[in-house]
Protein backbone atom coordinates (compact mmCIF):
# COMPACT_ATOMS: atom_id res chain seq x y z
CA UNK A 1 65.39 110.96 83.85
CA UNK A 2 64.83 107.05 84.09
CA UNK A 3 62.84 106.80 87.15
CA UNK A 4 60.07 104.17 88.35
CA UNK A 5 59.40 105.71 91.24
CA UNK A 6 56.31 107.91 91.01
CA UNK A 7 56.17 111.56 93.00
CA UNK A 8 55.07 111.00 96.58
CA UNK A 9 56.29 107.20 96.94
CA UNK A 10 53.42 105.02 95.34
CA UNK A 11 50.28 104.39 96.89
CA UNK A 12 50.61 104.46 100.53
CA UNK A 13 49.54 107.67 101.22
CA UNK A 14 51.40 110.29 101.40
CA UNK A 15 54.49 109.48 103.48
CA UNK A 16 53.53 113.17 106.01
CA UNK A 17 50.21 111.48 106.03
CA UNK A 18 50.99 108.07 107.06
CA UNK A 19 54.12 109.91 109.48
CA UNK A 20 51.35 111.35 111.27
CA UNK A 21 49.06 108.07 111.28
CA UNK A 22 51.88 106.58 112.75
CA UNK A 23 52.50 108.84 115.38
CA UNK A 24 48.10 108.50 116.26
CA UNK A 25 48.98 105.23 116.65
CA UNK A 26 47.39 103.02 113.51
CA UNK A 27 49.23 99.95 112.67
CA UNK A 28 49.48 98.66 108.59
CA UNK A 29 47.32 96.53 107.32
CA UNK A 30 49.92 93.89 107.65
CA UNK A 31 50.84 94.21 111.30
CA UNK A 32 52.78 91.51 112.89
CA UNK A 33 50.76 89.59 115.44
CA UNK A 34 51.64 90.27 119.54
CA UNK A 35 53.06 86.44 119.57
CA UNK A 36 55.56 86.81 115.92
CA UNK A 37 59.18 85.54 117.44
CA UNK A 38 61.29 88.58 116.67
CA UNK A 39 64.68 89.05 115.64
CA UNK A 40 67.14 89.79 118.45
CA UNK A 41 69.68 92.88 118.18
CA UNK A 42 73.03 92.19 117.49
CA UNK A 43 73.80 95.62 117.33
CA UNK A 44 76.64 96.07 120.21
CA UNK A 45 79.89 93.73 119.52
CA UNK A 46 80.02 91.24 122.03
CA UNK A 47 83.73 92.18 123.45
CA UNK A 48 82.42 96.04 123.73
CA UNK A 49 81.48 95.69 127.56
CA UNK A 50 81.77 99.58 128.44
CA UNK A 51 78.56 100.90 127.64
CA UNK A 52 76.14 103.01 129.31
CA UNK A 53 72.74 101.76 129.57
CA UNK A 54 71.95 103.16 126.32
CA UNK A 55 68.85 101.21 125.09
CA UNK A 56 68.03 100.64 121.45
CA UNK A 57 65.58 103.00 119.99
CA UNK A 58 61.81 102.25 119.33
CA UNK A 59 61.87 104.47 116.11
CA UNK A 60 58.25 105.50 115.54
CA UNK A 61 57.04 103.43 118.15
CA UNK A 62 53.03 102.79 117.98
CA UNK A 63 52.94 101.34 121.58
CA UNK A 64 50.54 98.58 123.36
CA UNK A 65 47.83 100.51 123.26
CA UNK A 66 47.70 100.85 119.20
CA UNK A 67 44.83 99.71 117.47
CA UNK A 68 45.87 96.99 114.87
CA UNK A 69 44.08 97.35 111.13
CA UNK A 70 44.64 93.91 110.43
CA UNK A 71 42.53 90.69 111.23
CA UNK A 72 43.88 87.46 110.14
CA UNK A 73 41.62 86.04 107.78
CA UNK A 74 42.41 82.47 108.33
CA UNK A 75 41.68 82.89 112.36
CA UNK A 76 39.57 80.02 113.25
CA UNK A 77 37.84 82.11 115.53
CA UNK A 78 36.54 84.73 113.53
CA UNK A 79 32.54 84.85 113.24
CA UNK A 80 31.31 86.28 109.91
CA UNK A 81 27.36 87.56 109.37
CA UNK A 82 25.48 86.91 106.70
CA UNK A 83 21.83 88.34 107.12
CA UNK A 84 21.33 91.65 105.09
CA UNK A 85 20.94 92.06 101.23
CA UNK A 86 23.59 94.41 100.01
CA UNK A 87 26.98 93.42 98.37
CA UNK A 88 30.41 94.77 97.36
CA UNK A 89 31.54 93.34 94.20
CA UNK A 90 34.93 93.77 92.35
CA UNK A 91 38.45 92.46 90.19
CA UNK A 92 41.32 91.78 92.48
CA UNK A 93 44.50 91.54 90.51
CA UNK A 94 48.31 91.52 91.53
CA UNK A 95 51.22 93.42 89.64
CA UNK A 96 53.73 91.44 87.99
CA UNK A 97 55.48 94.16 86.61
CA UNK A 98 56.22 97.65 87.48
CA UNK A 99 53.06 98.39 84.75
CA UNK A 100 51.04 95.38 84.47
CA UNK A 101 48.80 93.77 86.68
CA UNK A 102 46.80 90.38 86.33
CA UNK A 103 43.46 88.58 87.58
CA UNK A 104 44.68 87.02 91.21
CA UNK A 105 42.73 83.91 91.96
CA UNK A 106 42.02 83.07 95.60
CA UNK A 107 42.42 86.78 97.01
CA UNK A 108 40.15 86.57 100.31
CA UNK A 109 38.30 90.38 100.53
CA UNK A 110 36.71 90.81 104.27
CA UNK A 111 34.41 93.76 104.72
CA UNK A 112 34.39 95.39 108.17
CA UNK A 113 32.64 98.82 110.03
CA UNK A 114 35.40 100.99 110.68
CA UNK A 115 34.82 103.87 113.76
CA UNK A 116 37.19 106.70 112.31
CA UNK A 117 36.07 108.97 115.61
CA UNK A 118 37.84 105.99 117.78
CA UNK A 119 40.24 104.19 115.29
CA UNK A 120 38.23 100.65 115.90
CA UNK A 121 37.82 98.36 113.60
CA UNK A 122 34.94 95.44 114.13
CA UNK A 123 34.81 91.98 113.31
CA UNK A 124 34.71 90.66 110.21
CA UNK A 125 31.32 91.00 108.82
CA UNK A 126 31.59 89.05 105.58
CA UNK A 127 33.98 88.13 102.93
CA UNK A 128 33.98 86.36 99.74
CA UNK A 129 37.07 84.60 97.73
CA UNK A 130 38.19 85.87 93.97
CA UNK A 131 37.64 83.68 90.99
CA UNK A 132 40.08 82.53 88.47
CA UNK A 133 39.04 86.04 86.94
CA UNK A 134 39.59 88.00 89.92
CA UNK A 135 36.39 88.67 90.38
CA UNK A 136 34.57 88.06 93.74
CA UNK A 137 31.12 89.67 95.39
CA UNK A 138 30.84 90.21 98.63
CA UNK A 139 26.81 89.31 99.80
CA UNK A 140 24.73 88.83 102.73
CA UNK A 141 26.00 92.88 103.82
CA UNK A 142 23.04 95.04 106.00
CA UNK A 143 22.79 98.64 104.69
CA UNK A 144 25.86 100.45 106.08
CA UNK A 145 29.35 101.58 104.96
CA UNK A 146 32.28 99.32 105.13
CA UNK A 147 36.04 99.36 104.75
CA UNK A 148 37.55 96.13 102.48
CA UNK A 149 41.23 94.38 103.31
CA UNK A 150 42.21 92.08 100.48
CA UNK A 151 44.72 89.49 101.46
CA UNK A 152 46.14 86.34 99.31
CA UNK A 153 46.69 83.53 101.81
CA UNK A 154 48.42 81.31 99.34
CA UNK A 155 51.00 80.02 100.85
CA UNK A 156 54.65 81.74 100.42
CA UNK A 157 52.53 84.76 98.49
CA UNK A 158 54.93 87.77 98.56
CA UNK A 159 51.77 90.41 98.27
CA UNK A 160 50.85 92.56 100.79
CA UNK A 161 47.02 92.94 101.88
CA UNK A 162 45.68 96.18 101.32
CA UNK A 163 42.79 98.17 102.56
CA UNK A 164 40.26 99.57 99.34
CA UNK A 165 41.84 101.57 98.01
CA UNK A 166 45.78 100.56 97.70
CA UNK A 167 46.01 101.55 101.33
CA UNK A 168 47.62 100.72 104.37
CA UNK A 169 45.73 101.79 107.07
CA UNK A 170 42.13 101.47 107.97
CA UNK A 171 42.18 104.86 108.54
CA UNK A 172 42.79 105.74 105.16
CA UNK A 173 40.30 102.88 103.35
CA UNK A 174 37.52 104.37 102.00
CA UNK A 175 34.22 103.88 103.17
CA UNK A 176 31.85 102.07 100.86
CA UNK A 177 28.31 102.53 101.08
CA UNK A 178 25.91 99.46 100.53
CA UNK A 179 22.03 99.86 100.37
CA UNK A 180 19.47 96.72 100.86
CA UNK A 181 19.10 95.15 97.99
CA UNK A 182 21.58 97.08 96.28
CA UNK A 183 24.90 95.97 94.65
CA UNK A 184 28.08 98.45 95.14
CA UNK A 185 30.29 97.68 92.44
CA UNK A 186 33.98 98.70 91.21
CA UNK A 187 35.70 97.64 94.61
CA UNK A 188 38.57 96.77 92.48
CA UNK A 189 42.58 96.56 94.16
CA UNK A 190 45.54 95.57 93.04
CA UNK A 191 47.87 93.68 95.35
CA UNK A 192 52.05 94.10 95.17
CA UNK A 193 54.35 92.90 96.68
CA UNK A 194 56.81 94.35 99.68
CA UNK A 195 59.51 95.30 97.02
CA UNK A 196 56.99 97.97 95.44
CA UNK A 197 59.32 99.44 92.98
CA UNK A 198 62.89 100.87 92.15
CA UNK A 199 64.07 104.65 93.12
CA UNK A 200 66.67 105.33 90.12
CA UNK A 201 68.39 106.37 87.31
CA UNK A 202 70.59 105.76 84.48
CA UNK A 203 73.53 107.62 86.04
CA UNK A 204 74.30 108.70 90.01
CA UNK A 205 73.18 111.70 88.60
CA UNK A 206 69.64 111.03 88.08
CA UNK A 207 69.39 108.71 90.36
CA UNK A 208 70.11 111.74 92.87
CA UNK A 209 67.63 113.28 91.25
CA UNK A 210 65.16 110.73 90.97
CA UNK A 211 65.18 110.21 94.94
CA UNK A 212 64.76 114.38 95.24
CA UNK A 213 61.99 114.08 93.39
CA UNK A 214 60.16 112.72 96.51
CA UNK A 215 60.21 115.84 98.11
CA UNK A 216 57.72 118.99 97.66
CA UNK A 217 59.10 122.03 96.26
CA UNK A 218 59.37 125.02 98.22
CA UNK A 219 61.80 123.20 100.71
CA UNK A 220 63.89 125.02 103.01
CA UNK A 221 67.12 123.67 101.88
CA UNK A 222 69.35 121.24 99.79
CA UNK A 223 72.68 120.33 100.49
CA UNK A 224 74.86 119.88 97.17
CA UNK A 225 78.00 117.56 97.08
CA UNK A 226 80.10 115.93 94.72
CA UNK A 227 79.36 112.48 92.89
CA UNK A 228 82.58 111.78 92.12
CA UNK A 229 83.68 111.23 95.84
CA UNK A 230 82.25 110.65 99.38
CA UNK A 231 83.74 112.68 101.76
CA UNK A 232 82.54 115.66 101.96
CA UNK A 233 79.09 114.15 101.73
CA UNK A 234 78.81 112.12 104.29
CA UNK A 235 78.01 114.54 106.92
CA UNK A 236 75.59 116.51 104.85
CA UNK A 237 72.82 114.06 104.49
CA UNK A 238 72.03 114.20 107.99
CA UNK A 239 72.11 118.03 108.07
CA UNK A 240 70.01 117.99 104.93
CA UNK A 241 66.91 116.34 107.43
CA UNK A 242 67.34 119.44 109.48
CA UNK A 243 65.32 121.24 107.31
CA UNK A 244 63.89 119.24 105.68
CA UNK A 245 65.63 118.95 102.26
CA UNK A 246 67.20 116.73 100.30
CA UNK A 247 71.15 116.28 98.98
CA UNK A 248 71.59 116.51 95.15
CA UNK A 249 75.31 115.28 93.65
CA UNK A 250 77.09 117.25 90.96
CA UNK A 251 79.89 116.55 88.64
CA UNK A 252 82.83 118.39 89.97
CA UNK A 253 82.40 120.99 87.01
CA UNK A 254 79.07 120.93 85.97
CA UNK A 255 75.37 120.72 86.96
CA UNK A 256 73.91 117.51 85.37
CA UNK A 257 70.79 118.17 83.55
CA UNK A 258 68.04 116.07 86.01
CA UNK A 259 69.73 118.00 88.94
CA UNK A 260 69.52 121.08 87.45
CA UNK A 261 65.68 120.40 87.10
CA UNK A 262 65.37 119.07 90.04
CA UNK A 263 66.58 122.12 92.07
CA UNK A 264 64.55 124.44 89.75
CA UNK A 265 61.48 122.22 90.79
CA UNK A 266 62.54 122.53 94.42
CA UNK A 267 63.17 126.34 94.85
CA UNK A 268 65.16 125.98 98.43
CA UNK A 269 65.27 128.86 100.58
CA UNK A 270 68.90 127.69 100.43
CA UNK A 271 71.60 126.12 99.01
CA UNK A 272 74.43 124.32 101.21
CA UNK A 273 77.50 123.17 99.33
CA UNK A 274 79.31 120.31 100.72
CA UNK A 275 83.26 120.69 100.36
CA UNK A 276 85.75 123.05 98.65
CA UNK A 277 86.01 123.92 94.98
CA UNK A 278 87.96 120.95 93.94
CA UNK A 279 84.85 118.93 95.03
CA UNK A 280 82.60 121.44 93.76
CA UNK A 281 83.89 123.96 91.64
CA UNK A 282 82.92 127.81 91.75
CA UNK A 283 81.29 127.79 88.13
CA UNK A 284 79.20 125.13 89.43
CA UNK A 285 78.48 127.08 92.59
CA UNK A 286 77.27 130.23 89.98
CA UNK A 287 75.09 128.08 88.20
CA UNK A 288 73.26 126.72 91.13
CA UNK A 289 72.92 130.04 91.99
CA UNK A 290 71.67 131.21 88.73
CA UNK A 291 68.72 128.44 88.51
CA UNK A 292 67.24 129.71 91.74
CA UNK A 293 68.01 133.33 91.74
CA UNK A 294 66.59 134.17 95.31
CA UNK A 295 68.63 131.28 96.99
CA UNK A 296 71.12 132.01 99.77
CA UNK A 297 74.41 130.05 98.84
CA UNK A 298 76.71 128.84 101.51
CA UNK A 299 80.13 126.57 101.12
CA UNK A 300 81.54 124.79 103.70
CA UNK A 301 84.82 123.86 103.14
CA UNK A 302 87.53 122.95 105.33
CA UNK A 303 91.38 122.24 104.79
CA UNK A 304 90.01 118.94 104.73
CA UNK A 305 87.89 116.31 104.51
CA UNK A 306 87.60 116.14 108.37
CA UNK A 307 87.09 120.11 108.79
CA UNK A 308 84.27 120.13 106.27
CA UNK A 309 82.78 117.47 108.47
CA UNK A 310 83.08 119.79 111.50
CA UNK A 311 81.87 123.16 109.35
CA UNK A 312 78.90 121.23 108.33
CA UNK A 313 77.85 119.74 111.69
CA UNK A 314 78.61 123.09 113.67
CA UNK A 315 76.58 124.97 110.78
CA UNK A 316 73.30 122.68 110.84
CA UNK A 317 73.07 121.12 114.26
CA UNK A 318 72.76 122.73 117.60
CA UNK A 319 72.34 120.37 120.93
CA UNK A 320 71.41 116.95 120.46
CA UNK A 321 71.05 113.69 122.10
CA UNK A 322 73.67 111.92 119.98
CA UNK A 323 76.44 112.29 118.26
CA UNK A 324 77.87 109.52 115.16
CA UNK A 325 81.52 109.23 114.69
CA UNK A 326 82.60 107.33 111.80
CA UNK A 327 86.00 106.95 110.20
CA UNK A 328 86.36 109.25 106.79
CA UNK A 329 88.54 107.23 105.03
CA UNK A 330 85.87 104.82 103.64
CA UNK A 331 82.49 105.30 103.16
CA UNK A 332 80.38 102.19 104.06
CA UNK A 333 79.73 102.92 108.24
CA UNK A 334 79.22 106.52 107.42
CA UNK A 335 76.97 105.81 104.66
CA UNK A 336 74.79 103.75 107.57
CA UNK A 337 75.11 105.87 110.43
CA UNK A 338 74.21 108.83 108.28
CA UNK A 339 70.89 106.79 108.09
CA UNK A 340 69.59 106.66 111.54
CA UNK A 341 71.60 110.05 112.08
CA UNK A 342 68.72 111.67 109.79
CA UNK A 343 66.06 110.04 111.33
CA UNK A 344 66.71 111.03 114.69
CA UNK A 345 68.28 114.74 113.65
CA UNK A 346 71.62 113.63 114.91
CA UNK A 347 74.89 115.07 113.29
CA UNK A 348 77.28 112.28 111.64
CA UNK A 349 80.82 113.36 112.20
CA UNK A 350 83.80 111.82 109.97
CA UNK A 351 87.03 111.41 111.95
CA UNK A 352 90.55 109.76 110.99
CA UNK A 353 89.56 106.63 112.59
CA UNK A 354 93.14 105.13 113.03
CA UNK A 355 94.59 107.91 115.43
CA UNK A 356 94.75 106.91 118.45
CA UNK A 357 92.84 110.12 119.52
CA UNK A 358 90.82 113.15 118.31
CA UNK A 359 92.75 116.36 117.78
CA UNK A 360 90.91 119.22 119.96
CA UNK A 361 88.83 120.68 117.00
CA UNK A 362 86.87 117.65 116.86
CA UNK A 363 86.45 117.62 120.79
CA UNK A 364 85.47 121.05 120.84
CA UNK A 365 82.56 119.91 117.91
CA UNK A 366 81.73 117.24 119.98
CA UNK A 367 81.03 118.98 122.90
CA UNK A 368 79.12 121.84 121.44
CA UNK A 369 75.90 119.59 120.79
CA UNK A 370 75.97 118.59 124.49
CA UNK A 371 75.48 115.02 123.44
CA UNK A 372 74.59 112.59 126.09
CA UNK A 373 76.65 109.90 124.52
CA UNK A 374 78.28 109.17 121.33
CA UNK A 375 77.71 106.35 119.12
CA UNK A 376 80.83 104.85 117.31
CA UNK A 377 79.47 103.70 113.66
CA UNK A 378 82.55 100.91 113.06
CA UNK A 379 84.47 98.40 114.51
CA UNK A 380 88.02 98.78 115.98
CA UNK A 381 89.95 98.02 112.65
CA UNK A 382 87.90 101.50 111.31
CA UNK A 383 87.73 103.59 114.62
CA UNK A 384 90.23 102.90 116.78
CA UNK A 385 90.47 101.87 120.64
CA UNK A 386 92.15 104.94 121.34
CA UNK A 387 89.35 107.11 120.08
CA UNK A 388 86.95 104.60 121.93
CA UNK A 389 88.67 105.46 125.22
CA UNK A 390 89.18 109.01 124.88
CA UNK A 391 85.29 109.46 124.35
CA UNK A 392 84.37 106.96 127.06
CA UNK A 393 86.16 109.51 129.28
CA UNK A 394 83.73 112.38 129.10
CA UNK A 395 80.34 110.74 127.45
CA UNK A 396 78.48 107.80 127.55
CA UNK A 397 79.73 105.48 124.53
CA UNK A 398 78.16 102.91 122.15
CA UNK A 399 79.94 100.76 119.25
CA UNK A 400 77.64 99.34 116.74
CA UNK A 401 79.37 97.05 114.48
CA UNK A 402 79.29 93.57 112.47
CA UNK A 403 82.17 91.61 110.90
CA UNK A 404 81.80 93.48 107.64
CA UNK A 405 79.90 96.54 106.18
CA UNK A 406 76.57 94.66 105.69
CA UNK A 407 76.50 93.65 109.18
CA UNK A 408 77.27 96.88 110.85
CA UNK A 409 74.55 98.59 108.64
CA UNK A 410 72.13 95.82 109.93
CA UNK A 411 73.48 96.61 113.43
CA UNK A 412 72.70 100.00 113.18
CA UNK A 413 69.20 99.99 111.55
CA UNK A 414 68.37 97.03 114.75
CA UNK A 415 69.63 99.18 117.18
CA UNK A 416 67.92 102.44 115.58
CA UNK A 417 64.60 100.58 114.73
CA UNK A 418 64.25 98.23 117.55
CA UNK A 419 61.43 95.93 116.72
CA UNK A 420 61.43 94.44 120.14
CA UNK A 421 61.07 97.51 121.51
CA UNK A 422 57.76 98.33 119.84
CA UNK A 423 59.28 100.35 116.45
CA UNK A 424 57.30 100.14 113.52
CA UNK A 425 58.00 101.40 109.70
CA UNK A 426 56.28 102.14 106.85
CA UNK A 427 58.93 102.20 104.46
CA UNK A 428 62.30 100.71 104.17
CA UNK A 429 65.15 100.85 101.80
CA UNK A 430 67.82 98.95 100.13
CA UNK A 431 70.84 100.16 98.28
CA UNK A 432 74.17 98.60 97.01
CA UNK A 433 76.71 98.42 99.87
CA UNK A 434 79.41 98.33 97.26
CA UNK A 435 79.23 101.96 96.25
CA UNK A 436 78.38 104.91 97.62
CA UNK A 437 76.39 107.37 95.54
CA UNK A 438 72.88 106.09 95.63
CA UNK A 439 73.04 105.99 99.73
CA UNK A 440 74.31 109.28 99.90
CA UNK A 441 71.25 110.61 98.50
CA UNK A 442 69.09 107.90 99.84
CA UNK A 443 69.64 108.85 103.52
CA UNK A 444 68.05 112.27 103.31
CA UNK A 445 64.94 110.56 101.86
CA UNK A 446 65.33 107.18 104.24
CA UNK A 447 65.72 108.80 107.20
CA UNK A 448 65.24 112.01 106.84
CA UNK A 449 62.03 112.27 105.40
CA UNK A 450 60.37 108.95 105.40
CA UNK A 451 61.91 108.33 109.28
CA UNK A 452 62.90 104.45 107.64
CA UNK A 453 65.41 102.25 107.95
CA UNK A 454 68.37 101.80 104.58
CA UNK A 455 69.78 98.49 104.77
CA UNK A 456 73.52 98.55 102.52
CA UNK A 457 73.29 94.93 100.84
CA UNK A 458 75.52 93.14 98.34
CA UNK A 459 74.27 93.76 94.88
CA UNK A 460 72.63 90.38 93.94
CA UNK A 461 70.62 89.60 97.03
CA UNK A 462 69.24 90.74 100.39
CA UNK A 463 70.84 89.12 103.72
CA UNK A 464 67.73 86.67 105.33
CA UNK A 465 68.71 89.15 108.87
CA UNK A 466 67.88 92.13 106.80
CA UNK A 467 65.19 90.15 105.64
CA UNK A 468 63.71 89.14 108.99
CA UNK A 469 64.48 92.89 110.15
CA UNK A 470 61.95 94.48 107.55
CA UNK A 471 59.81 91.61 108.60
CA UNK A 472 59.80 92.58 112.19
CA UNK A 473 59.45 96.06 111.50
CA UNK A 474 56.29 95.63 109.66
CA UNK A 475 57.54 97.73 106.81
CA UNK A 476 54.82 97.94 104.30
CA UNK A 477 56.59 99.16 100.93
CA UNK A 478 60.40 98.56 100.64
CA UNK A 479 61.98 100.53 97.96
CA UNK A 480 65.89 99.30 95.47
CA UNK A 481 67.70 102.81 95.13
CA UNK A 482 69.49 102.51 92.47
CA UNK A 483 69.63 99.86 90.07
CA UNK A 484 70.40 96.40 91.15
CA UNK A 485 72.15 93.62 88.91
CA UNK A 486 70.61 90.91 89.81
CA UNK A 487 67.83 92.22 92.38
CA UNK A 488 64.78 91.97 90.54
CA UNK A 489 61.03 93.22 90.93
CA UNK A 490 60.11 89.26 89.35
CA UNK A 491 62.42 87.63 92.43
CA UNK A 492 61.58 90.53 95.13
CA UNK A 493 64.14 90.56 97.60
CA UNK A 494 66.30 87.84 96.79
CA UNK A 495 67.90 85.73 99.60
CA UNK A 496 71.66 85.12 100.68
């Protein structure tokens, strides 16, 4: 398997550990200030006026009251002491590439007193700059134990600060103990930037496998579906974050090697295969079977690719607030809505978007999760006015959408992860809008177990609204799925 991406997501904790941060209410390192213009939503088309008041989610909201880990450095108002005789002393460096890291020269490293009982960070108490060697020493410190945020203030610096050691929250730094007199030495961090590394492989196949690899064995579940096309996956990577598991892609008659391994590594309680045996054949079905012997093995396959959508949906998700209809004869808005879908533990329901209505199966699929709206992943040219109507009639009704497949997944993620609203992220992702594989997978990781936003881009560059988005959020680590042709970890996040 060709994968950069170590087990766990690198360095910012682990991602149940910083979930559960979040939800205490600690804010990155890097967290926006109160006064940061944000990006507006342009999530609901402008000629869509029937809505009910649905309002755009806060996704892991840390609300007003969180306490914010960050102090900018710069802040002509901070007030720094100098009166004891301790010191932290260190090498700051800042990776260039994926395995290399070098000296970084004007790094500013702040020591504060950190309250872990109440969350409170103090003033700064003192701070040095790095040398052309990276080094820097921290003096003038009063016996005590401090946390350390490194920062590079050069201007247009793509690096993230960090908390000692390669940490995002205060809550996590570790606690250095200086004694009068006394030098504590080895305080040593290594700065990256927000594009911290690639999720991938050199086929879909282990690329699949690659972003399952972020999961711990012993899960409850995986959903299996076929690489070769999307249908039948694109409901199953939302009911994959039901419990907690994530979807693996097969050849159509075989088990590729890194999948095979994977699900070995994984040992699910059970194995849910997306689609029919033409998708999925039944000697592929007996092998996954065979490397996890004590695995319950379901199918769900319908007479087609809409049926499958409804088996899966009725077999994974009871009630729930929302419901995601997206056409099923293409794959980009289903791809996105499966996304937030995850995050939120929301079915994602593929429909034959130019009827002019749903046939009574999907109605009767509909209703059974008691939804108290649907949301309509698509503009009219995918899902049709007719279908719009028809649902407006019994629920309330949302349409996100954009003038092409980039803009509706940005429309989604804004509306999903409202940074006006107060949401916050740890993580995002970014995978090619041009082809569906990688997102497939990426979804139950995205959203269903890192609770993050996956942006669809063009493959050579990053839209500046996607940009700005991540920005808003306060995402500290933003992973490529997938290899990129022209997306590189030298140029992070390239513009267009």
């Amino acid at each position: 398997m060709v994968s950069t991406a170590p087990a766990g997501l690198r360095r910012a904790a682990v991602l149940a550990a910083s979930l559960t941060l979040l939800g205490a209410g600690a804010l990155p390192a890097h967290a926006a200030e109160p006064d940061r213009p944000l990006a507006q939503s342009q999530s609901v088309e402008s000629e869509q006026p029937r809505t009910d008041p649905i309002a755009p989610r806060d996704g892991r909201s840390l609300g007003a009251s969180a306490t914010a880990a960050a102090v900018e450095s710069s802040d002509a108002a901070m007030s720094l002491r100098s009166a004891g005789t301790g010191s932290i002393s260190g090498t700051i460096e800042e990776l260039v590439d994926y395995n290399a890291a070098a000296p970084l020269q004007g790094a500013t490293v702040t020591a504060f007193t950190y309250d872990a009982g109440t969350g409170t960070l103090s003033a700064p108490v003192a701070s040095a700059t790095s040398a052309a060697d990276g080094s820097y020493s921290i003096t003038g410190l009063d016996a005590g134990d401090y946390v350390v945020l490194v920062e590079d203030g050069s201007a247009g610096s793509k690096l993230l600060p960090d908390f000692y050691p390669n940490q995002a929250f205060a809550a996590y730094a570790s606690q250095i103990a200086v004694a009068d007199g006394q030098d504590s030495p080895g305080i040593d961090e290594v700065l990256a930037p927000m594009l911290s590394d690639y999720i991938a492989g050199a086929t879909r196949y282990e690329t699949s496998a690659a972003i399952a690899a972020e999961f711990p064995s012993g899960v409850d579940c995986v959903y299996v579906a076929s690489g070769q096309n999307f249908p039948d996956a694109l409901s199953a990577a939302p009911a994959a974050a039901t419990c907690g598991g994530p979807l693996l892609l097969v050849s159509p008659t075989a088990v590729p090697g890194a999948i095979a391994d994977e699900l070995v590594r994984l040992d699910p309680a059970t194995i849910h295969i997306a689609g029919g045996t033409v998708a999925v054949s039944a000697s592929v079905q007996s092998t996954l079977a065979g490397l996890v012997p004590g695995a319950d093995v379901k199918r769900y396959a319908g007479a087609d690719r809409y049926a499958t959508s409804r088996l899966i949906v009725d077999g994974a998700f009871g009630a729930t607030e929302l419901v995601w209809i997206a056409t099923g004869l293409n794959f980009p808005d289903a791809l996105a809505a499966s996304n937030a879908a995850a995050a939120y533990r929301e079915p994602v329901l593929i429909v034959p978007g130019r009827s002019a209505s749903l046939n009574d199966a999907t109605m009767k699929t509909i209703a059974n999760r008691s939804p108290e709206a649907v949301i309509i992943a698509g503009g009219t040219a995918v899902v049709s006015t007719g279908i719009e109507d028809q649902l407006w009639a019994q629920y309330g009704m949302l349409r996100l959408s954009g003038p092409d497949r980039y803009a509706t997944s940005l429309a989604i993620n804004e509306w999903a992860w409202h940074a006006p609203a107060g949401a916050n992220s740890v993580y995002a992702f970014v995978t090619n809008g041009t082809k569906f594989p990688d997102a497939l997978s990426g979804a139950a990781l995205a959203g269903g177990l890192a609770y993050a936003p996956m942006y669809t881009v063009p493959p050579t560059c990053v839209p500046d609204a996607v940009q700005e988005h991540i920005a808003d959020l306060g995402v500290y680590e933003t992973y490529l799925l997938g290899y990129f042709s022209e997306i590189s970890f030298e140029e992070p996040l390239k513009r267009c």
